[in-house]
Protein backbone atom coordinates (compact mmCIF):
# COMPACT_ATOMS: atom_id res chain seq x y z
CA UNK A 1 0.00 0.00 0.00
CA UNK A 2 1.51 3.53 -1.09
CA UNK A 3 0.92 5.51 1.96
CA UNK A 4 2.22 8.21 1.13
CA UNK A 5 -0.68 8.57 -1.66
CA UNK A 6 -3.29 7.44 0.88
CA UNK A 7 -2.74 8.77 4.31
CA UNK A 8 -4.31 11.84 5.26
CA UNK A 9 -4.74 13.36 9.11
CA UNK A 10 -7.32 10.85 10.94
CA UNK A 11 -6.75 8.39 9.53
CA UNK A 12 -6.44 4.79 10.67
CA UNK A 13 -4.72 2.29 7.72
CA UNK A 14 -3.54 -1.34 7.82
CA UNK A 15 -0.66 -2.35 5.67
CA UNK A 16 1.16 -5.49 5.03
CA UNK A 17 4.93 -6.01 4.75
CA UNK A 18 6.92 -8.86 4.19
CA UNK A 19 10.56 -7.97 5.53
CA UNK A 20 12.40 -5.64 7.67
CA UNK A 21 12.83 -2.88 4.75
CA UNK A 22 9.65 -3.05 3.85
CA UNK A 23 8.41 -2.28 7.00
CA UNK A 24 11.08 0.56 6.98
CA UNK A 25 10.00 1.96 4.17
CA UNK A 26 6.61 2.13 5.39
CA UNK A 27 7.39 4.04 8.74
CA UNK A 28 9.58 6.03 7.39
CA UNK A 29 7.03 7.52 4.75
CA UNK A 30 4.55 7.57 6.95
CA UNK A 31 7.27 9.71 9.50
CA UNK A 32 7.94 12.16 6.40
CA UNK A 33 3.85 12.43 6.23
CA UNK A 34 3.79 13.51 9.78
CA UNK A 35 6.50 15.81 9.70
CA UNK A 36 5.32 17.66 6.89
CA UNK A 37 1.81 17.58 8.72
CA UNK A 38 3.81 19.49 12.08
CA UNK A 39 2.72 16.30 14.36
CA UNK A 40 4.42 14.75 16.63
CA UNK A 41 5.28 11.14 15.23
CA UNK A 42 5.94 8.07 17.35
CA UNK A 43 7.39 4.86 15.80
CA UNK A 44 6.83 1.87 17.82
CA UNK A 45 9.53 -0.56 16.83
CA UNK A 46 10.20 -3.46 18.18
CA UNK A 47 13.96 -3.91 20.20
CA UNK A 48 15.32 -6.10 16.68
CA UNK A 49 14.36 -3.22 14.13
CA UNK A 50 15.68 0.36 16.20
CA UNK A 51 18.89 0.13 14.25
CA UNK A 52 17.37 -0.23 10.96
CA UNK A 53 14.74 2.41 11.95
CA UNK A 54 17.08 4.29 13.37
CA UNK A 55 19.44 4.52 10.19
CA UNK A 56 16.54 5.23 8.05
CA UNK A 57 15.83 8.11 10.20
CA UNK A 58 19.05 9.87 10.41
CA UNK A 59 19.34 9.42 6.39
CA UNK A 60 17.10 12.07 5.71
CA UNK A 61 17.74 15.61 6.94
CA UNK A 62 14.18 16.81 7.93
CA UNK A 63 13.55 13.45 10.05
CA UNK A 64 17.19 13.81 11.33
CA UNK A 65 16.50 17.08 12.76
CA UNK A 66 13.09 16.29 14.09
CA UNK A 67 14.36 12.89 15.95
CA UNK A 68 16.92 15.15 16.61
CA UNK A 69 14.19 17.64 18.17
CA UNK A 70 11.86 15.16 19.85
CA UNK A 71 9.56 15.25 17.25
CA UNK A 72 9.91 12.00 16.02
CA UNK A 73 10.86 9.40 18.67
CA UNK A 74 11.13 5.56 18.26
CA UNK A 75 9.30 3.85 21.19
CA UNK A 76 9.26 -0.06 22.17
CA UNK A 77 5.48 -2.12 22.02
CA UNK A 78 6.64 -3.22 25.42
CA UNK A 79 6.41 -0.26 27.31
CA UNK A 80 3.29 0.60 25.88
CA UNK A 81 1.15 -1.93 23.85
CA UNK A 82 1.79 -4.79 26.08
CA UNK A 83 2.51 -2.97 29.51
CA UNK A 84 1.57 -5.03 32.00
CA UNK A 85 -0.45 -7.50 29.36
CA UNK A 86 -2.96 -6.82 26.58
CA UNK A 87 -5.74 -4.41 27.82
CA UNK A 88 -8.12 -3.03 25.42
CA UNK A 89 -9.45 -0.53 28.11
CA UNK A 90 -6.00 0.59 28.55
CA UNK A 91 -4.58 1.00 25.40
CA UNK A 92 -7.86 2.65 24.06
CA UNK A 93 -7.32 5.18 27.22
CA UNK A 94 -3.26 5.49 26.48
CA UNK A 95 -3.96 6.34 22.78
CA UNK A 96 -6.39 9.09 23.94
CA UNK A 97 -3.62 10.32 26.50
CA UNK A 98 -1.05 10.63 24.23
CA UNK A 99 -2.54 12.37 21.13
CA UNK A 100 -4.08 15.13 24.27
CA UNK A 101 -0.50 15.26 25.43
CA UNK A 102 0.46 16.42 21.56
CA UNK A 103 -1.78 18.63 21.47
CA UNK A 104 -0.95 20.24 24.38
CA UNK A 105 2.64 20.39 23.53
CA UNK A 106 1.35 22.58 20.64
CA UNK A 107 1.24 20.00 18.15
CA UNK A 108 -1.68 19.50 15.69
CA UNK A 109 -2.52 16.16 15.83
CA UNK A 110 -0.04 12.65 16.85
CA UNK A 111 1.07 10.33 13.87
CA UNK A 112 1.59 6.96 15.22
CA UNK A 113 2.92 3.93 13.34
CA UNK A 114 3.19 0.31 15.26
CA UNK A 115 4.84 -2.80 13.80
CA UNK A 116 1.79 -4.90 14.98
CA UNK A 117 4.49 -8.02 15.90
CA UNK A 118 3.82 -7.69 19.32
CA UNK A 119 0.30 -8.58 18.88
CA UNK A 120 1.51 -11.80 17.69
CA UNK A 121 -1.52 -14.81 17.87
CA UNK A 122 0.78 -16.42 20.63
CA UNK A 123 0.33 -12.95 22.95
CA UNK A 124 -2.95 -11.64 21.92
CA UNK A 125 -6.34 -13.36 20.64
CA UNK A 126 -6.61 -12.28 17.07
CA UNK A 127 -10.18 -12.04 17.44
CA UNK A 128 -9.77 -9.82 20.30
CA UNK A 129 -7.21 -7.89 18.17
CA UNK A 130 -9.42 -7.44 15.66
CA UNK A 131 -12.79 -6.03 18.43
CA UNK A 132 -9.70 -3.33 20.24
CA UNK A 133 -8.69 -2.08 15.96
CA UNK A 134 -12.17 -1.50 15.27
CA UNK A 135 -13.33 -0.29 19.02
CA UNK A 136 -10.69 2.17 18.35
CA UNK A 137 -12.34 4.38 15.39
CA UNK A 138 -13.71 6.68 17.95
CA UNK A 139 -10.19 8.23 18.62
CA UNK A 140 -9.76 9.44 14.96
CA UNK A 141 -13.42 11.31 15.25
CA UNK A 142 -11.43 14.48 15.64
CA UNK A 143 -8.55 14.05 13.17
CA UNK A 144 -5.76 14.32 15.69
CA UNK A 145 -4.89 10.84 15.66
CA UNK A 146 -3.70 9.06 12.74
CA UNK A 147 -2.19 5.83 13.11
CA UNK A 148 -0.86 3.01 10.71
CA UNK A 149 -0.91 -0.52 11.53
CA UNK A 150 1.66 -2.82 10.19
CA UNK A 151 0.94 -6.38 9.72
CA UNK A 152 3.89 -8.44 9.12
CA UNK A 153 2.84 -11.45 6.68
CA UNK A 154 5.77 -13.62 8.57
CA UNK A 155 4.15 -13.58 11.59
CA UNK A 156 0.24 -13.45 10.37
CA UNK A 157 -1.49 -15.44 8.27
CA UNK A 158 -3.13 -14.36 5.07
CA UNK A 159 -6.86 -15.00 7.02
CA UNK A 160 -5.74 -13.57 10.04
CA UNK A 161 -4.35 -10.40 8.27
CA UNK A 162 -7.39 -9.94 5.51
CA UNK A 163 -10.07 -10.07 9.12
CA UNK A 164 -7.88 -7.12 11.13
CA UNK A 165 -7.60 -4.85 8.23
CA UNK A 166 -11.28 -5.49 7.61
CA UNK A 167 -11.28 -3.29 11.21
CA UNK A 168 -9.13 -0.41 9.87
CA UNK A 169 -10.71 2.07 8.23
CA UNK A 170 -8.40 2.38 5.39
CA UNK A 171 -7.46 -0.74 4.30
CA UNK A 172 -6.38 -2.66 0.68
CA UNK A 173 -8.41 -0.61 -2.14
CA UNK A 174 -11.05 1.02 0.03
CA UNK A 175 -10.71 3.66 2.42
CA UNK A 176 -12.88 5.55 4.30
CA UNK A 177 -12.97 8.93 6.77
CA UNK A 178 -15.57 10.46 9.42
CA UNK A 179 -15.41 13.95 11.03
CA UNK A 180 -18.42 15.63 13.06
CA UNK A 181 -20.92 16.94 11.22
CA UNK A 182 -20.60 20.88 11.81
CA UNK A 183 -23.71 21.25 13.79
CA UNK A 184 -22.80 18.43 15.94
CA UNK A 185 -25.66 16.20 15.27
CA UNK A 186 -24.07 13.37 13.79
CA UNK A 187 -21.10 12.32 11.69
CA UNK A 188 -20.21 13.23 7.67
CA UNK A 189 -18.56 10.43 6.32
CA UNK A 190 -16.30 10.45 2.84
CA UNK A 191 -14.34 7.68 1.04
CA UNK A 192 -15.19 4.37 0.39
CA UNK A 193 -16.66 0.95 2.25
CA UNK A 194 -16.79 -2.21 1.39
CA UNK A 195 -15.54 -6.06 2.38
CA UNK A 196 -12.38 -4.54 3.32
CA UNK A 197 -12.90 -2.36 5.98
CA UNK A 198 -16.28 -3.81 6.43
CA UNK A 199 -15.61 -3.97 10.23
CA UNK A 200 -14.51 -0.47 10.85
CA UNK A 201 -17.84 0.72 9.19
CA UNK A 202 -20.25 -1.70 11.25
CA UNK A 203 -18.04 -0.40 14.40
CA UNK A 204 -18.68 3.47 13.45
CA UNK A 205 -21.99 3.05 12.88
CA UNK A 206 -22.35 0.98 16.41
CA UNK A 207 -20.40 3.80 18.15
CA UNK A 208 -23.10 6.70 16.73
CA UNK A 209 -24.03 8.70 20.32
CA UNK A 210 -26.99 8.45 21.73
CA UNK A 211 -27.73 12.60 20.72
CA UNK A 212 -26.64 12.03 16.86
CA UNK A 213 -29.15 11.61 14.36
CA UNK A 214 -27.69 12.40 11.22
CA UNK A 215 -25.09 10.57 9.15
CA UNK A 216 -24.26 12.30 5.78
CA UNK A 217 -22.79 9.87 3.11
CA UNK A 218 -23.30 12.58 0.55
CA UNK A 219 -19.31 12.87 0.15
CA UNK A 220 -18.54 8.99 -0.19
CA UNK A 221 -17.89 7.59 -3.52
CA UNK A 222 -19.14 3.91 -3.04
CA UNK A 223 -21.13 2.16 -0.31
CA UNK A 224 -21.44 -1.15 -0.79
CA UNK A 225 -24.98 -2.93 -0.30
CA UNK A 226 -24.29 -4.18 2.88
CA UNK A 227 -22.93 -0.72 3.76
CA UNK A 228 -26.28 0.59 3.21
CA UNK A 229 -27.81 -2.20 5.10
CA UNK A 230 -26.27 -1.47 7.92
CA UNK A 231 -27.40 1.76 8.27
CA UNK A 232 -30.91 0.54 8.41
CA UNK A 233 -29.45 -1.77 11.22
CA UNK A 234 -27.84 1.19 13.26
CA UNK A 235 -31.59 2.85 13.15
CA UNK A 236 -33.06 -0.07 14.83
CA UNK A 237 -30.90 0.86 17.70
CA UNK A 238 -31.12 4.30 18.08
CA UNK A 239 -32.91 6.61 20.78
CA UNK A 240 -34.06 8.59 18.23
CA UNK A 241 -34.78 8.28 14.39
CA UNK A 242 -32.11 8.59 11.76
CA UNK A 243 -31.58 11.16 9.42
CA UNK A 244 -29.40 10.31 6.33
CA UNK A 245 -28.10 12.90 4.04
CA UNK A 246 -27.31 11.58 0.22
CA UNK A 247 -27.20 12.37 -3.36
CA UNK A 248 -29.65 11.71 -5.67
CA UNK A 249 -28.26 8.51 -6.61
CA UNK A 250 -27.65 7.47 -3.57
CA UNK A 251 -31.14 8.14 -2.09
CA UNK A 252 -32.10 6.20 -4.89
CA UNK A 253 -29.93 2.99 -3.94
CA UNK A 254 -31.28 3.45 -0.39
CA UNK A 255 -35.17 3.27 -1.18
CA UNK A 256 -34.59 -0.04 -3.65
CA UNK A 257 -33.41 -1.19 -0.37
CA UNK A 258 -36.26 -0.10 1.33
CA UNK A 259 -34.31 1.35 3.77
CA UNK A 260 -36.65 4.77 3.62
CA UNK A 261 -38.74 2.36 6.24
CA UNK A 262 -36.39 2.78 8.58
CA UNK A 263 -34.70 5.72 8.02
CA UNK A 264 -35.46 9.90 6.59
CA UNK A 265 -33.86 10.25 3.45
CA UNK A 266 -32.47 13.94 3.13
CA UNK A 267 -31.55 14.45 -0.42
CA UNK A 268 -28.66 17.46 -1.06
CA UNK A 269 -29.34 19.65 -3.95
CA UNK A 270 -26.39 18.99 -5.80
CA UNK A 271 -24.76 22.64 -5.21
CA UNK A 272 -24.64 21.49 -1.72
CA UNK A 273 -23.29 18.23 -1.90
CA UNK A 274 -19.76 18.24 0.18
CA UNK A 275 -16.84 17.47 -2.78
């Protein structure tokens, strides 16, 4: 995956690599992407890979300086991910903790990359892997998180790797964002869903606040069927009914579904519709 084409702030992507550069070059592009963004960046290495990382680093002047600076620093899993054992609860709450530490340092937003090796199937239930990456999507709400999760093929399998990027937002060819809708109703969503990230959209959707009643789809560029299904599912649950905002064509998609039933369709003129 090219994340340097793909990455934007708030976002949370899965990649695969295959071997020790490739994982390199992946941190260190996503590093450059945080940089240029002014965050601060953390690189969670594991103990085997700080050399490598390390070199990469101190290759390029602007990373030099801002390792150099304490902008960019190369952290171990252990101290973090796996302090004191795998705890969902916890690592959801450190996450949180340490992108409001960044921005109280003065920093826009924290870039975080993990080599996901110390979530290994031997330490940590891939299933329950899989429930903390897509339980997470309610840190990137207000874009000062982005993360990328690297899945080393040599320690995953292909089955294991496909289900936990379903739970990342961005993932393979489809990639999608949320941000609050401005008048704090509910969420406006852009990108794309489908099988891929299939999990992080049923997790957004679950996550909707009791108080929102709106989700505007109007800026994505493909929903899958189930997609749209689910959104007829997530107004089942809901204190109060659903609003969803959508273009003409997608409004469209949604009543052949039948999904007007369940949900108010608020079509966007088109001069309106979010590009």
């Amino acid at each position: 995956m090219p994340v340097q084409a793909t990455v934007r702030a708030g976002d949370h992507v899965a990649a695969r690599f295959g071997s020790d550069a490739a994982f390199a070059d992946l941190a260190v592009e996503f590093a450059c992407n945080g940089v240029t963004a002014r965050g601060q960046v953390l690189l969670f290495v594991p103990r085997r890979l700080r050399r490598l990382i390390g070199d990469r680093l101190a290759a390029s002047a602007p990373l030099r300086a801002a390792a150099r600076d304490g902008h960019v620093r190369v952290v171990d899993p252990r101290d973090v991910q796996l302090a004191g054992g795998f705890d969902a609860a916890r690592l959801h709450t450190a996450y949180h903790d340490a992108t409001q530490a960044a921005l109280i340092a003065g920093y826009p937003g924290l870039w975080v990359v993990v080599d996901m090796s110390w979530a290994r199937p031997s330490v940590v239930d891939p299933e329950a892997l899989v429930a903390f990456e897509a339980a997470s999507i309610t840190l990137f709400t207000e874009a000062t998180l982005t993360a990328l999760c690297a899945f080393d093929t040599r320690v995953f399998t292909a089955k294991q790797v496909f289900r936990v990027c379903q739970a990342h937002p961005v993932a393979d060819a489809a990639g999608f964002g949320h941000r609050a809708t401005p008048d704090g109703c509910g969420l406006a969503l852009s990108g794309e869903t489908d099988r891929s990230n299939a999990l992080a959209w049923k997790a957004l959707l679950a996550a909707l606040a009791p108080d929102h009643h709106v989700v505007d789809i109007s800026g994505m560029s493909f929903l899958s069927v189930r997609a749209m299904a689910d959104l007829g599912a997530a107004a089942r649950v809901l204190l109060r009914p659903l609003t969803v905002r959508a273009t003409r064509a997608q409004a469209t998609h949604l009543r052949l579904l039948h999904l007007d039933d369940l949900i108010t369709i608020d079509v966007l003129p088109p001069q309106t519709t979010p590009v």
